[in-house]
PDB file of N, CA and C in Angstrom:
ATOM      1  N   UNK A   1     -73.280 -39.212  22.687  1.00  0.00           N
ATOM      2  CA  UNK A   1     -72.801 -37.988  23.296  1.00  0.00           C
ATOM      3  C   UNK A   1     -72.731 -38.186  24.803  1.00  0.00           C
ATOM      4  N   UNK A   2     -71.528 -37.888  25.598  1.00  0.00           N
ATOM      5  CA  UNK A   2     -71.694 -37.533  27.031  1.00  0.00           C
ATOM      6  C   UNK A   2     -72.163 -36.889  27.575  1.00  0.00           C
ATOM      7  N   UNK A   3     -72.763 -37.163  28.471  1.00  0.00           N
ATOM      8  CA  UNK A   3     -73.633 -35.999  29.438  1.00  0.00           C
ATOM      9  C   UNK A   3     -72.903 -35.797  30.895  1.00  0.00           C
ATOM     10  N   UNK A   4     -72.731 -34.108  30.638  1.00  0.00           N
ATOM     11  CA  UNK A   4     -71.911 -33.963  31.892  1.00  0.00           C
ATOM     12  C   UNK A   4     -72.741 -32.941  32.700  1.00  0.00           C
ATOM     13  N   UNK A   5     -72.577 -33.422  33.868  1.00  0.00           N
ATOM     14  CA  UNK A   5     -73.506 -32.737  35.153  1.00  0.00           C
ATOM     15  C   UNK A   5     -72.313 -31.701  35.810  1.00  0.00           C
ATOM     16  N   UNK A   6     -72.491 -30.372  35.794  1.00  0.00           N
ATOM     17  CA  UNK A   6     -72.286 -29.644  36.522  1.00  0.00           C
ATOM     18  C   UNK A   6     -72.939 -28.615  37.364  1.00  0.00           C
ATOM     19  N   UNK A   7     -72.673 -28.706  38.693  1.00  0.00           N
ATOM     20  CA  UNK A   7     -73.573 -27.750  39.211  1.00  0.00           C
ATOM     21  C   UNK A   7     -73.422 -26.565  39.443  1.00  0.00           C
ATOM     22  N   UNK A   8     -74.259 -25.779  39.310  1.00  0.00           N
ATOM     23  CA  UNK A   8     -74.004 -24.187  38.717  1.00  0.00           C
ATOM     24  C   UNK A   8     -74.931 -23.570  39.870  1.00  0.00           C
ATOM     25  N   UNK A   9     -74.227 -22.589  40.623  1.00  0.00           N
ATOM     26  CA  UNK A   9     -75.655 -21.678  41.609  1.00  0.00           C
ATOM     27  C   UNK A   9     -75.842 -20.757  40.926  1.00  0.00           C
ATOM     28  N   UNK A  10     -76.903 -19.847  41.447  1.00  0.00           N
ATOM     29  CA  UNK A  10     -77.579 -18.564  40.457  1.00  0.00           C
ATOM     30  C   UNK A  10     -76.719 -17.497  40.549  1.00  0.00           C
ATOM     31  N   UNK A  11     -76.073 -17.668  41.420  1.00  0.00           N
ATOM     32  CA  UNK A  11     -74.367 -16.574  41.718  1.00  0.00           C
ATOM     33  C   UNK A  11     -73.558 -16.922  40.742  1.00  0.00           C
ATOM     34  N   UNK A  12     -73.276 -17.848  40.569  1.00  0.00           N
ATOM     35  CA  UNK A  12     -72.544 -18.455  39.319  1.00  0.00           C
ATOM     36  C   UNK A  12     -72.995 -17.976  37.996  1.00  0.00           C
ATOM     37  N   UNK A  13     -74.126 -18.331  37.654  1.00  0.00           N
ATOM     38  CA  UNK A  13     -74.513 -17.638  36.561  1.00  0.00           C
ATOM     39  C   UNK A  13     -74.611 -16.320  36.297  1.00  0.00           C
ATOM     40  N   UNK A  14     -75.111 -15.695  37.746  1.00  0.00           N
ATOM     41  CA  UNK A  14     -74.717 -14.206  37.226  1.00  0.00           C
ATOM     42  C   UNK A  14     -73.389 -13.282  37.029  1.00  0.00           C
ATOM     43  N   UNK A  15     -72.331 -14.151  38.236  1.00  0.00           N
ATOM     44  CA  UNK A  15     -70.917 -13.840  37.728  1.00  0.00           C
ATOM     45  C   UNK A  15     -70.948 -13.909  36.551  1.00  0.00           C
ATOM     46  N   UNK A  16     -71.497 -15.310  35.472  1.00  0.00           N
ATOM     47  CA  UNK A  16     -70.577 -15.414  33.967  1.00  0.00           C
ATOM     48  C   UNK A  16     -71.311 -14.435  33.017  1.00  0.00           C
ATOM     49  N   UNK A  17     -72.061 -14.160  33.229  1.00  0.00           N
ATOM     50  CA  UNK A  17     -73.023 -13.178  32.462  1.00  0.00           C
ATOM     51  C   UNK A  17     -73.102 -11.681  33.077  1.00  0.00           C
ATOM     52  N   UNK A  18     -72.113 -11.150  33.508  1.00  0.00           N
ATOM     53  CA  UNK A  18     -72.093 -10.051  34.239  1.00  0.00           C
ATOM     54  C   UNK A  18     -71.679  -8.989  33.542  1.00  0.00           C
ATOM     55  N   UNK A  19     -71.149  -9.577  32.133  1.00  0.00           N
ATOM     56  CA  UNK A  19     -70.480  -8.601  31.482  1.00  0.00           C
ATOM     57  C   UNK A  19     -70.883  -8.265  29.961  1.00  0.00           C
ATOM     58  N   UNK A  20     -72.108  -9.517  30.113  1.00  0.00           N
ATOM     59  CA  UNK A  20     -72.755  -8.521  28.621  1.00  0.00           C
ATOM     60  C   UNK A  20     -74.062  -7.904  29.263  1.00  0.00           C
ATOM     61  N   UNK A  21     -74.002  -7.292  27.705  1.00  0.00           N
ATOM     62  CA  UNK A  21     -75.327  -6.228  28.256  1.00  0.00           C
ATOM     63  C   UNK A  21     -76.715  -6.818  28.338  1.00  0.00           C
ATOM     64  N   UNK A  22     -77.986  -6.102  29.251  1.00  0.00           N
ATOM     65  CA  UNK A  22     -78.514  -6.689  30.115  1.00  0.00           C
ATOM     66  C   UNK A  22     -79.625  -6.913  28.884  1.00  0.00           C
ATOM     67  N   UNK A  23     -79.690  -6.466  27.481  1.00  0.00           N
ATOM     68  CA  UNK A  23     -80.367  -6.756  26.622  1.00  0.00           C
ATOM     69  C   UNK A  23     -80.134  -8.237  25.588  1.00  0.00           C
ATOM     70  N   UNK A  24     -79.137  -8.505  25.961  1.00  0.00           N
ATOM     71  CA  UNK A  24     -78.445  -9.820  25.213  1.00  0.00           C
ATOM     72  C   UNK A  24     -79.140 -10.889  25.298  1.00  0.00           C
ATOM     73  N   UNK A  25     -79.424 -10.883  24.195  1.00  0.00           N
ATOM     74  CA  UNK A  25     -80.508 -12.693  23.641  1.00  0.00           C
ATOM     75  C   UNK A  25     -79.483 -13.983  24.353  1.00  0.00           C
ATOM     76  N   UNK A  26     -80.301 -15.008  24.975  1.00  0.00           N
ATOM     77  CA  UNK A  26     -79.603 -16.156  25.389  1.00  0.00           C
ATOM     78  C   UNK A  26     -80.201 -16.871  24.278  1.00  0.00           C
ATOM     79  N   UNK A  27     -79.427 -18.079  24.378  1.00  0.00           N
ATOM     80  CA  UNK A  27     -79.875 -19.123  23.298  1.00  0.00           C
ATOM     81  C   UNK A  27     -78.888 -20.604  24.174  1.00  0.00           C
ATOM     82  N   UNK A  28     -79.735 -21.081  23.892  1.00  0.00           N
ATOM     83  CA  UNK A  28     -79.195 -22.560  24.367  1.00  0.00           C
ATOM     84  C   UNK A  28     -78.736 -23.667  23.498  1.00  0.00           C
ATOM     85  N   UNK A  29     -78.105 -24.339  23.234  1.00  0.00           N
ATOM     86  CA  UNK A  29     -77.998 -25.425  22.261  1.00  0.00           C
ATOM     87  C   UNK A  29     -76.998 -26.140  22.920  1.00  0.00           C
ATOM     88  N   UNK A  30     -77.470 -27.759  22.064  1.00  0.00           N
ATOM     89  CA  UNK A  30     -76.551 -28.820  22.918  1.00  0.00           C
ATOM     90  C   UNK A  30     -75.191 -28.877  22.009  1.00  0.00           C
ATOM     91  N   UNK A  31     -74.501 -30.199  22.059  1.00  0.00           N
ATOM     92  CA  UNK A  31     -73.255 -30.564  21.507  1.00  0.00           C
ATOM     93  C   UNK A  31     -73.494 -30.515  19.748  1.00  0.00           C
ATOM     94  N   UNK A  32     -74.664 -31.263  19.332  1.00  0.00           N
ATOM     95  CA  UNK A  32     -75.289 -31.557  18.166  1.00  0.00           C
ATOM     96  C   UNK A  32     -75.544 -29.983  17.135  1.00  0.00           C
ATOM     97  N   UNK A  33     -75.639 -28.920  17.723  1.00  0.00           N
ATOM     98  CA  UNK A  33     -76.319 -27.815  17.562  1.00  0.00           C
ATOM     99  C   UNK A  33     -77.399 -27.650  17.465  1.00  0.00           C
ATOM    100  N   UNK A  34     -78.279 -28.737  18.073  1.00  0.00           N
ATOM    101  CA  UNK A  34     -79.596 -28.780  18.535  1.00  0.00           C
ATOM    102  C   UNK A  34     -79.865 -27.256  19.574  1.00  0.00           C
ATOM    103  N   UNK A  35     -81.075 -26.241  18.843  1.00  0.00           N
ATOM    104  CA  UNK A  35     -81.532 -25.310  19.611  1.00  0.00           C
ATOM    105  C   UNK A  35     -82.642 -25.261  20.444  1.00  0.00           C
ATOM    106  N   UNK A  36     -82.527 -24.441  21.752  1.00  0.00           N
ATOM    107  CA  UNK A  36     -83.570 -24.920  22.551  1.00  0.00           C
ATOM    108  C   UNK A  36     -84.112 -23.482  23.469  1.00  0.00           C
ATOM    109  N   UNK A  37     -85.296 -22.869  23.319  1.00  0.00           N
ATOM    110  CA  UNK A  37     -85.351 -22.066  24.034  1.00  0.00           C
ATOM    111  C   UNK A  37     -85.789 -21.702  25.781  1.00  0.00           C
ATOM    112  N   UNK A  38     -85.655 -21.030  26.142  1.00  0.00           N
ATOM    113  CA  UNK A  38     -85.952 -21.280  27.749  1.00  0.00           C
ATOM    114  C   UNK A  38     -87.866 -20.664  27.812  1.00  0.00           C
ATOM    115  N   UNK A  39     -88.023 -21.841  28.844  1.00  0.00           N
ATOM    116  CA  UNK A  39     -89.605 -21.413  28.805  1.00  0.00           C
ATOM    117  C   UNK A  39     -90.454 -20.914  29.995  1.00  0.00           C
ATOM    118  N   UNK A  40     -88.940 -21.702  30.897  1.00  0.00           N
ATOM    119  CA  UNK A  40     -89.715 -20.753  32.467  1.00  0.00           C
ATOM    120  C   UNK A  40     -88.696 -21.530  33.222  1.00  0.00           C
ATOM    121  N   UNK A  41     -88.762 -20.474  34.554  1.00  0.00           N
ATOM    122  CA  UNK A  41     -88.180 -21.176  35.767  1.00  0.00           C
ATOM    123  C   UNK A  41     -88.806 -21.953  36.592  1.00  0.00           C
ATOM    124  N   UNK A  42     -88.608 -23.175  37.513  1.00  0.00           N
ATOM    125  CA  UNK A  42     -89.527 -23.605  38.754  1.00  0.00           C
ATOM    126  C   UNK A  42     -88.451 -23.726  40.116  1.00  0.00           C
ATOM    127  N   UNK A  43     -89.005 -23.389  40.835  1.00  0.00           N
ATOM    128  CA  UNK A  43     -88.081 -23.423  42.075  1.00  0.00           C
ATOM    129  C   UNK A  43     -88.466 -24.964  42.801  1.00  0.00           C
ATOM    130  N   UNK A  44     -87.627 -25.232  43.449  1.00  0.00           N
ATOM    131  CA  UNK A  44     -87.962 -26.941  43.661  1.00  0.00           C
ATOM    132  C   UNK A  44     -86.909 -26.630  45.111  1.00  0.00           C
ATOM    133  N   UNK A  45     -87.440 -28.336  46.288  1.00  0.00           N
ATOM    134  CA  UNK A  45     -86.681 -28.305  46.997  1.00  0.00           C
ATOM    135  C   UNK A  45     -84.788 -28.559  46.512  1.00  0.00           C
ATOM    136  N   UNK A  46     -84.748 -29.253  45.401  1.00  0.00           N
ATOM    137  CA  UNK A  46     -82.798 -29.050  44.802  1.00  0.00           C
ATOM    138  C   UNK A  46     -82.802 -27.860  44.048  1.00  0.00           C
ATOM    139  N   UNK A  47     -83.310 -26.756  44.095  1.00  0.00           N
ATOM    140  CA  UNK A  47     -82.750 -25.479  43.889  1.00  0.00           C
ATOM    141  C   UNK A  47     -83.788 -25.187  42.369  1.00  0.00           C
ATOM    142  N   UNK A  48     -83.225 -24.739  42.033  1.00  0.00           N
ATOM    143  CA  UNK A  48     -83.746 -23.817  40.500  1.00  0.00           C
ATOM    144  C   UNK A  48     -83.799 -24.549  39.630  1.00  0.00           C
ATOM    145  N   UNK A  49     -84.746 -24.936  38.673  1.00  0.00           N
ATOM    146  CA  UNK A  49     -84.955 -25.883  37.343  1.00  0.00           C
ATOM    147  C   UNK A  49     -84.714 -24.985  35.742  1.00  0.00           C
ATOM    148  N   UNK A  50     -84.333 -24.626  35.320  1.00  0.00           N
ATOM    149  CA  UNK A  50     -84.403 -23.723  33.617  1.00  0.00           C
ATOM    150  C   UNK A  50     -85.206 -25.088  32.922  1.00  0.00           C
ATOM    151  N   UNK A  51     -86.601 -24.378  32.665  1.00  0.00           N
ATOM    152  CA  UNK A  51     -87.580 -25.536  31.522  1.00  0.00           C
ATOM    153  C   UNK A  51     -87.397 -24.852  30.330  1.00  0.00           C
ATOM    154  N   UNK A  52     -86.606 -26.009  29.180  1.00  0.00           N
ATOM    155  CA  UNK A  52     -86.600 -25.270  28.157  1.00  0.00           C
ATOM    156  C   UNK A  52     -87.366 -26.143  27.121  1.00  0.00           C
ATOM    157  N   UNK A  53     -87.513 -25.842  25.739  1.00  0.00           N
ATOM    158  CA  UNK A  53     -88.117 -26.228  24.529  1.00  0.00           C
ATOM    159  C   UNK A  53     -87.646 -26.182  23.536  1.00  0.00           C
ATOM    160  N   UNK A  54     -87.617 -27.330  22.538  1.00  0.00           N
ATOM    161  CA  UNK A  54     -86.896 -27.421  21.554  1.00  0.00           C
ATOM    162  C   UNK A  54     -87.178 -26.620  20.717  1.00  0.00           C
ATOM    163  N   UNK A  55     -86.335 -26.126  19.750  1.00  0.00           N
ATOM    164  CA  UNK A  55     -86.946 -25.273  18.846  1.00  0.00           C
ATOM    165  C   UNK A  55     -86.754 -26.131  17.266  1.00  0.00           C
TER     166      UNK A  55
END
């Protein structure tokens, strides 16, 4: 599988998610349909980390 790096700011993300409602389950999964849930944020000097966990 390819791995593609794009960089996304937190403006970005909230533009794309601006339009469902603020109760809406996220869910993550890769190419595989491997699921993965989010487990916390860390702020770092390159910006924002999403730590997630396989499910």
């Amino acid at each position: 599988m390819e791995t593609v790096t794009e960089e996304v700011t937190v403006q970005d993300l909230i533009e794309d998610l601006y339009n469902f409602s603020g109760d809406a389950p996220i869910s993550i999964r890769d190419a595989d349909g491997r699921k993965f849930s989010i487990a916390g944020f860390e702020a770092g000097s390159d910006g924002v980390v999403i730590v997630i966990n396989e499910e």
